[in-house]
Protein backbone atom coordinates (compact mmCIF):
# COMPACT_ATOMS: atom_id res chain seq x y z
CA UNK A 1 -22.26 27.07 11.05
CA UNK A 2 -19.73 24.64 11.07
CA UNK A 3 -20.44 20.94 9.88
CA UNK A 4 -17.93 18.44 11.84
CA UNK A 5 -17.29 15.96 9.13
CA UNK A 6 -14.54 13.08 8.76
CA UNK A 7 -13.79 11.37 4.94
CA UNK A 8 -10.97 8.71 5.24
CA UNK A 9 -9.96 8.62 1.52
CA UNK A 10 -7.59 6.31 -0.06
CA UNK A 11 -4.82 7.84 -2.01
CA UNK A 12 -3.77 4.67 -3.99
CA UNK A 13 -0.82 3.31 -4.30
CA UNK A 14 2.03 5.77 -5.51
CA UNK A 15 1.31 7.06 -8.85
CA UNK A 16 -0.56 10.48 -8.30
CA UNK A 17 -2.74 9.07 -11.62
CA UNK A 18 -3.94 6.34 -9.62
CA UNK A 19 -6.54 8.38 -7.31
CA UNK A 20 -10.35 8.39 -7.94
CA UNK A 21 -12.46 11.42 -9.21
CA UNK A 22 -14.50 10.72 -5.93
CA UNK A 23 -11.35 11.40 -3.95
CA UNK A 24 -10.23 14.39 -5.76
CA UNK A 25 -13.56 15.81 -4.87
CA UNK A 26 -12.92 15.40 -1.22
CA UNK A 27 -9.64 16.93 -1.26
CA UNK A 28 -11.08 19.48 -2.96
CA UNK A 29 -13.58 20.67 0.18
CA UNK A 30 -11.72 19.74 2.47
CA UNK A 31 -10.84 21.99 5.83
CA UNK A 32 -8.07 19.95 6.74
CA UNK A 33 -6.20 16.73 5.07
CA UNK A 34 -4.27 14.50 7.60
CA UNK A 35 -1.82 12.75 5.19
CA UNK A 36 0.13 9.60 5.38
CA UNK A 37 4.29 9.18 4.51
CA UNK A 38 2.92 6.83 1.39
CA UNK A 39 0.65 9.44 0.02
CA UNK A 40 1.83 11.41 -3.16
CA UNK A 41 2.56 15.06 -2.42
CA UNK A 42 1.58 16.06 -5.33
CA UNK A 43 -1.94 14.74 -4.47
CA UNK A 44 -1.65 18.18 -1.91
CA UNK A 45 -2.11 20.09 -5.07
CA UNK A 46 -5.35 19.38 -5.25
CA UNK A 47 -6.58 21.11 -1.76
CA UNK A 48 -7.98 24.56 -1.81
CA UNK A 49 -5.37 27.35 -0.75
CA UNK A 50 -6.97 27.72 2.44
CA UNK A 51 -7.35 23.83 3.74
CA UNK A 52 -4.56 23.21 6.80
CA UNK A 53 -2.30 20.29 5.39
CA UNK A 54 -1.13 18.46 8.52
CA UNK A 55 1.37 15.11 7.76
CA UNK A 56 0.90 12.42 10.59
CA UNK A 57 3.01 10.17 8.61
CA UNK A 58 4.05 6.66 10.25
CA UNK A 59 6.99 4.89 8.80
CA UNK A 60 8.80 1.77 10.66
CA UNK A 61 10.45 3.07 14.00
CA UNK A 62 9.28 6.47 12.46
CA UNK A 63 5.99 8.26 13.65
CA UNK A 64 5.57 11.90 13.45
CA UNK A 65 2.12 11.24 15.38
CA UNK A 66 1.01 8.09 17.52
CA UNK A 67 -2.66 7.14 16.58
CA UNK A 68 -4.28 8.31 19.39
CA UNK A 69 -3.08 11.70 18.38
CA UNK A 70 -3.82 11.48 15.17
CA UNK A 71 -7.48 10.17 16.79
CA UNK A 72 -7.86 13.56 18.82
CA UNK A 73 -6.62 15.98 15.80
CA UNK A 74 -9.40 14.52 13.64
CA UNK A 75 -12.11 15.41 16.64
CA UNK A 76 -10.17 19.04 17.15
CA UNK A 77 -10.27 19.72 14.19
CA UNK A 78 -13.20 18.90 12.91
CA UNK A 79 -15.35 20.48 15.98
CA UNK A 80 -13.34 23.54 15.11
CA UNK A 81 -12.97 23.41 11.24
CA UNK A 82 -15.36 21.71 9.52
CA UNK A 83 -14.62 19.15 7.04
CA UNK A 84 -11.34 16.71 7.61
CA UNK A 85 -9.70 14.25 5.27
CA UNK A 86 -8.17 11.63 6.52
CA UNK A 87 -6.13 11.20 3.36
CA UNK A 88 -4.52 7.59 3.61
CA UNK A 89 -1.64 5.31 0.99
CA UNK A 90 -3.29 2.20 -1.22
CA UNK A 91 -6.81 1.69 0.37
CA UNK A 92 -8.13 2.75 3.69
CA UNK A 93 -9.54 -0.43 4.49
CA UNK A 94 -6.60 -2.79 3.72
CA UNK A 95 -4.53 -2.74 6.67
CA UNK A 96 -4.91 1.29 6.65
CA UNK A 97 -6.69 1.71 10.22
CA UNK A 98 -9.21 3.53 8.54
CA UNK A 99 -12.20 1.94 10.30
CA UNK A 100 -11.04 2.25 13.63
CA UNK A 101 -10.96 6.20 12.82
CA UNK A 102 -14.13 6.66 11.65
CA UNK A 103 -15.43 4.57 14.46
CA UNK A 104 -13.87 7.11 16.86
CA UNK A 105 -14.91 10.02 15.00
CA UNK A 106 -18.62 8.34 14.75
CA UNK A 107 -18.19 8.39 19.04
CA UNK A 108 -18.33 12.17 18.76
CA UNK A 109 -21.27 12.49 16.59
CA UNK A 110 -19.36 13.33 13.66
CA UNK A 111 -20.41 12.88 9.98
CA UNK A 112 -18.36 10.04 8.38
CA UNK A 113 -17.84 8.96 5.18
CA UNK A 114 -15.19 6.73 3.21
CA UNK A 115 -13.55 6.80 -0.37
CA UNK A 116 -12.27 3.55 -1.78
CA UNK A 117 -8.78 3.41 -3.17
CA UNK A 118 -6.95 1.54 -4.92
CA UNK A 119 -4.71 -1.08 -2.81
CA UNK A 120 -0.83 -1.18 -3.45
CA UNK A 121 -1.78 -5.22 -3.01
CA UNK A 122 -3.10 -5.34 -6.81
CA UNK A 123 -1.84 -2.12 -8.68
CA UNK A 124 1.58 -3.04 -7.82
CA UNK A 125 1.59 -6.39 -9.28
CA UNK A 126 -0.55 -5.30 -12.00
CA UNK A 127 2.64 -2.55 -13.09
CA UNK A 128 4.99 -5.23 -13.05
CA UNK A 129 2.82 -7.36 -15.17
CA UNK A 130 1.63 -9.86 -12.53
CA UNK A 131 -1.91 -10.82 -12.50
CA UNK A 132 -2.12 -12.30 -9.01
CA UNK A 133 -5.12 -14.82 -10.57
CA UNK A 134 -4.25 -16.43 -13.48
CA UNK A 135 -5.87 -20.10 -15.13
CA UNK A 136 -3.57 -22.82 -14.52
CA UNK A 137 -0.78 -20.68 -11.86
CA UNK A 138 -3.41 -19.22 -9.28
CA UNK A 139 -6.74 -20.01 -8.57
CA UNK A 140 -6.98 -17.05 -5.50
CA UNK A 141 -4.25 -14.81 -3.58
CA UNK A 142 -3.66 -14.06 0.16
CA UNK A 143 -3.28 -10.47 1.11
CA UNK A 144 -1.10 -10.78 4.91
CA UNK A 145 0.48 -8.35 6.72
CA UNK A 146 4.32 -9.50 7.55
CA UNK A 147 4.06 -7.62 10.68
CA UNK A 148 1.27 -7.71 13.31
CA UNK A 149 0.25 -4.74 16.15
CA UNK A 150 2.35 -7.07 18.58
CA UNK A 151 5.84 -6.68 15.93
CA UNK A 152 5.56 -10.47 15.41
CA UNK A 153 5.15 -12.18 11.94
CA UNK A 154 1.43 -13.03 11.26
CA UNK A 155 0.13 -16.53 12.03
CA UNK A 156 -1.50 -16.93 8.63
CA UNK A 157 1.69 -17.11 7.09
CA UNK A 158 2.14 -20.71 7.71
CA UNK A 159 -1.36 -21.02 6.28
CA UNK A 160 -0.53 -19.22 3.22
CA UNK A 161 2.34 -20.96 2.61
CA UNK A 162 0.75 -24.41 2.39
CA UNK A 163 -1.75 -23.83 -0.06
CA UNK A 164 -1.22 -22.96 -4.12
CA UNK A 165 -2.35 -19.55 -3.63
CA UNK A 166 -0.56 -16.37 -5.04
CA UNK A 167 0.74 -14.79 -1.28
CA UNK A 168 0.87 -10.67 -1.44
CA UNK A 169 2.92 -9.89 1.97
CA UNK A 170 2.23 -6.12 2.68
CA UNK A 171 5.15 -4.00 5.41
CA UNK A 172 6.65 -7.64 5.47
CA UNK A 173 10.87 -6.09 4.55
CA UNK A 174 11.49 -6.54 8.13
CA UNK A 175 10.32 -10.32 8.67
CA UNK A 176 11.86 -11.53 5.15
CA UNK A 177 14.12 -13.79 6.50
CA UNK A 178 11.01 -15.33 8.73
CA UNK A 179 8.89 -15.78 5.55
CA UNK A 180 11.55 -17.45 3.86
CA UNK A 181 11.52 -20.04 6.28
CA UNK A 182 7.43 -20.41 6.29
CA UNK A 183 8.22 -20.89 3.10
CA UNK A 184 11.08 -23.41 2.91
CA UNK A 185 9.97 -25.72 5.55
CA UNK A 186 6.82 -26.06 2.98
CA UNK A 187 9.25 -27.14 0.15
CA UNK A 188 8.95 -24.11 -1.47
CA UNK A 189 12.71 -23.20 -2.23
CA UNK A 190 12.11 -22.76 -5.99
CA UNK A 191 8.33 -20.88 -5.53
CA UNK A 192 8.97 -17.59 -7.59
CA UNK A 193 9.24 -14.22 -5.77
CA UNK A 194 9.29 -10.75 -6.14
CA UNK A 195 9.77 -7.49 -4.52
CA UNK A 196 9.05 -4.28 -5.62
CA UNK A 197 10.10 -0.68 -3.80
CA UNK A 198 8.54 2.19 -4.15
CA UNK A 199 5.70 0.76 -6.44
CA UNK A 200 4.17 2.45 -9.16
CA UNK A 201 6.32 5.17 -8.24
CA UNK A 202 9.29 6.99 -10.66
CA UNK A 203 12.02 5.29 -8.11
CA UNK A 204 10.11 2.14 -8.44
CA UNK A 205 13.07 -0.98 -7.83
CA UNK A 206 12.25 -4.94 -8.49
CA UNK A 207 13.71 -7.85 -7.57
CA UNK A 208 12.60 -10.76 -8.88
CA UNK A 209 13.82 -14.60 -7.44
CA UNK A 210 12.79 -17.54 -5.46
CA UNK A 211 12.49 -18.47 -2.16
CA UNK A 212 15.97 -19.41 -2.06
CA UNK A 213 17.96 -16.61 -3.51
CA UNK A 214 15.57 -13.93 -2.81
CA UNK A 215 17.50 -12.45 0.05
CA UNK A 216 20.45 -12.43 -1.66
CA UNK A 217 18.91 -10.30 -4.54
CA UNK A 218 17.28 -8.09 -2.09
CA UNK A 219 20.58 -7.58 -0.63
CA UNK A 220 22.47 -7.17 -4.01
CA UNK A 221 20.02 -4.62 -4.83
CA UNK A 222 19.28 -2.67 -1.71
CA UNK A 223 15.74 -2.85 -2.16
CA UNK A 224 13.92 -1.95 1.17
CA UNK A 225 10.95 -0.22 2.48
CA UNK A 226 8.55 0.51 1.50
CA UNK A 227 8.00 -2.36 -0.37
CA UNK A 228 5.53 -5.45 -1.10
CA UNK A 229 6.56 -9.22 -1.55
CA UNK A 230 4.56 -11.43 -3.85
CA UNK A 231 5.39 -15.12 -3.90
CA UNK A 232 3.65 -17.59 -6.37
CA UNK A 233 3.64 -19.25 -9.67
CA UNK A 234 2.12 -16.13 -11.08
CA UNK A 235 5.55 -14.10 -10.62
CA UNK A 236 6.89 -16.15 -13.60
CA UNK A 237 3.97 -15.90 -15.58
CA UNK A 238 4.44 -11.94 -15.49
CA UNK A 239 3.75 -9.93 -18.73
CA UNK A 240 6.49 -8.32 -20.16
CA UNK A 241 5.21 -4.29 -20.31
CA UNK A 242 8.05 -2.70 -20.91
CA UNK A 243 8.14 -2.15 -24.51
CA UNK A 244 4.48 -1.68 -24.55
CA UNK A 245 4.59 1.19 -21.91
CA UNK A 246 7.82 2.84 -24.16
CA UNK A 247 5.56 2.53 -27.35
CA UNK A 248 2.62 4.45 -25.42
CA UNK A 249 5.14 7.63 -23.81
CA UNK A 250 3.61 6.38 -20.26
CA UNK A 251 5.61 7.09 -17.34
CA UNK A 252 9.28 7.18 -17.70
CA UNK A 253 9.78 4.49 -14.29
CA UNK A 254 8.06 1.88 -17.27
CA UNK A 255 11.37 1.61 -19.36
CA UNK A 256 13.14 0.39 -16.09
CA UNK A 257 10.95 -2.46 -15.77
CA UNK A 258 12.32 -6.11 -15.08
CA UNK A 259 12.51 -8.29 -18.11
CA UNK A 260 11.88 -11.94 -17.59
């Protein structure tokens, strides 16, 4: 007897250490994992030798599978297979679509079921050091994406921008030179900013600036996609990790960190 079941799972945000015992589990029994361009292959080494790995992987002007295919492989599949994982970068439910499948699948009377992960919005700052809430710098943060269903920059930027809140922009590379003119027209020239590519990651980059030079560094360093953009008082407040991270043997991407 098979048991159609769907479990969107988050995969966190880069480092294959960063993935909950919960999630492991469900890679572990699944029948078939649909996996995302930002997920960790090595993750994949976790499925049983029989589960059908499938990548639907969507990067900008990229998609091996448009979502309403993805939506009909999850039904096919698991009418025909049994258990699927829907095995998603950072968190499902943070700009991951994850609700909209499991709403679909739940149309089919299909079992659904979600695992948490955690979001490339905190545990990317948090490598670099950056508490995005700090006393005295940041009293909350925005999480925004830079890039709407309709390709245009989100309108809560120019909300963002006028209050003293730390600002995470998530898939926001492509509207940079839009958010530094939110930005600017707010007065902001001299607000701290960084980007980090690849976070968490052993080809992690950074590039760390202000509103007024931060193209230019992006540029000088080639840093691109994907990536996240934090803007805020916080960025200068980071907490210099690197020579704790060499001390402890962690992860050889530490050593490269940016100094202040």
């Amino acid at each position: 007897m098979i048991n159609p079941k769907l479990t969107v799972v988050g995969a966190g945000p880069g480092d294959p250490d960063l993935i909950t015992l919960k999630a492991i589990k469900a890679i572990q029994s699944a029948d078939v994992i649909l996996y995302d361009a930002l997920v960790n292959d090595a993750l994949l080494g976790y499925a049983s030798e029989s589960a059908e790995l499938i990548f639907v992987g969507k990067r900008k002007g990229c998609y091996a599978y448009q979502q309403s295919q993805i939506n009909q492989l999850i039904i096919e599949r698991a009418l025909r297979c049994g258990h699927v994982v829907r095995l998603k970068g950072g968190d499902p439910f943070i700009f991951g679509r994850g609700a909209e499948e499991l709403e679909y699948a739940k149309e089919y009377a299909i079992e659904v079921a979600v695992v948490p992960g955690i979001s490339s919005s905190a545990a990317v700052p948090a490598y670099q050091g950056i508490p995005l809430t700090k006393r005295n710098a940041a009293e909350s943060f925005w999480v925004i994406t830079g890039t709407t269903k309709s390709h245009e920059i989100s309108s809560d930027m120019a909300l963002a921008a006028k209050s003293t809140a730390t600002v995470v922009i998530l898939m926001g590379m492509g509207k940079l030179a839009e958010i530094v003119k939110i930005f600017s027209s707010e007065g902001k020239q001299n607000t701290a900013v960084a980007v980090i590519q690849n976070g968490t990651r052993e080809n992690e980059k950074v590039g760390i600036g202000t509103i007024s030079s931060i193209e230019a560094i992006v540029e000088e360093k080639q840093l691109s996609t994907p990536a996240i953009i934090i803007i805020g008082e916080v960025v200068n407040q980071r907490v210099d990790l690197a020579s704790m991270y060499e001390k402890s043997n962690l992860a050889p991407q530490f050593s490269q960190l940016v100094s202040a």
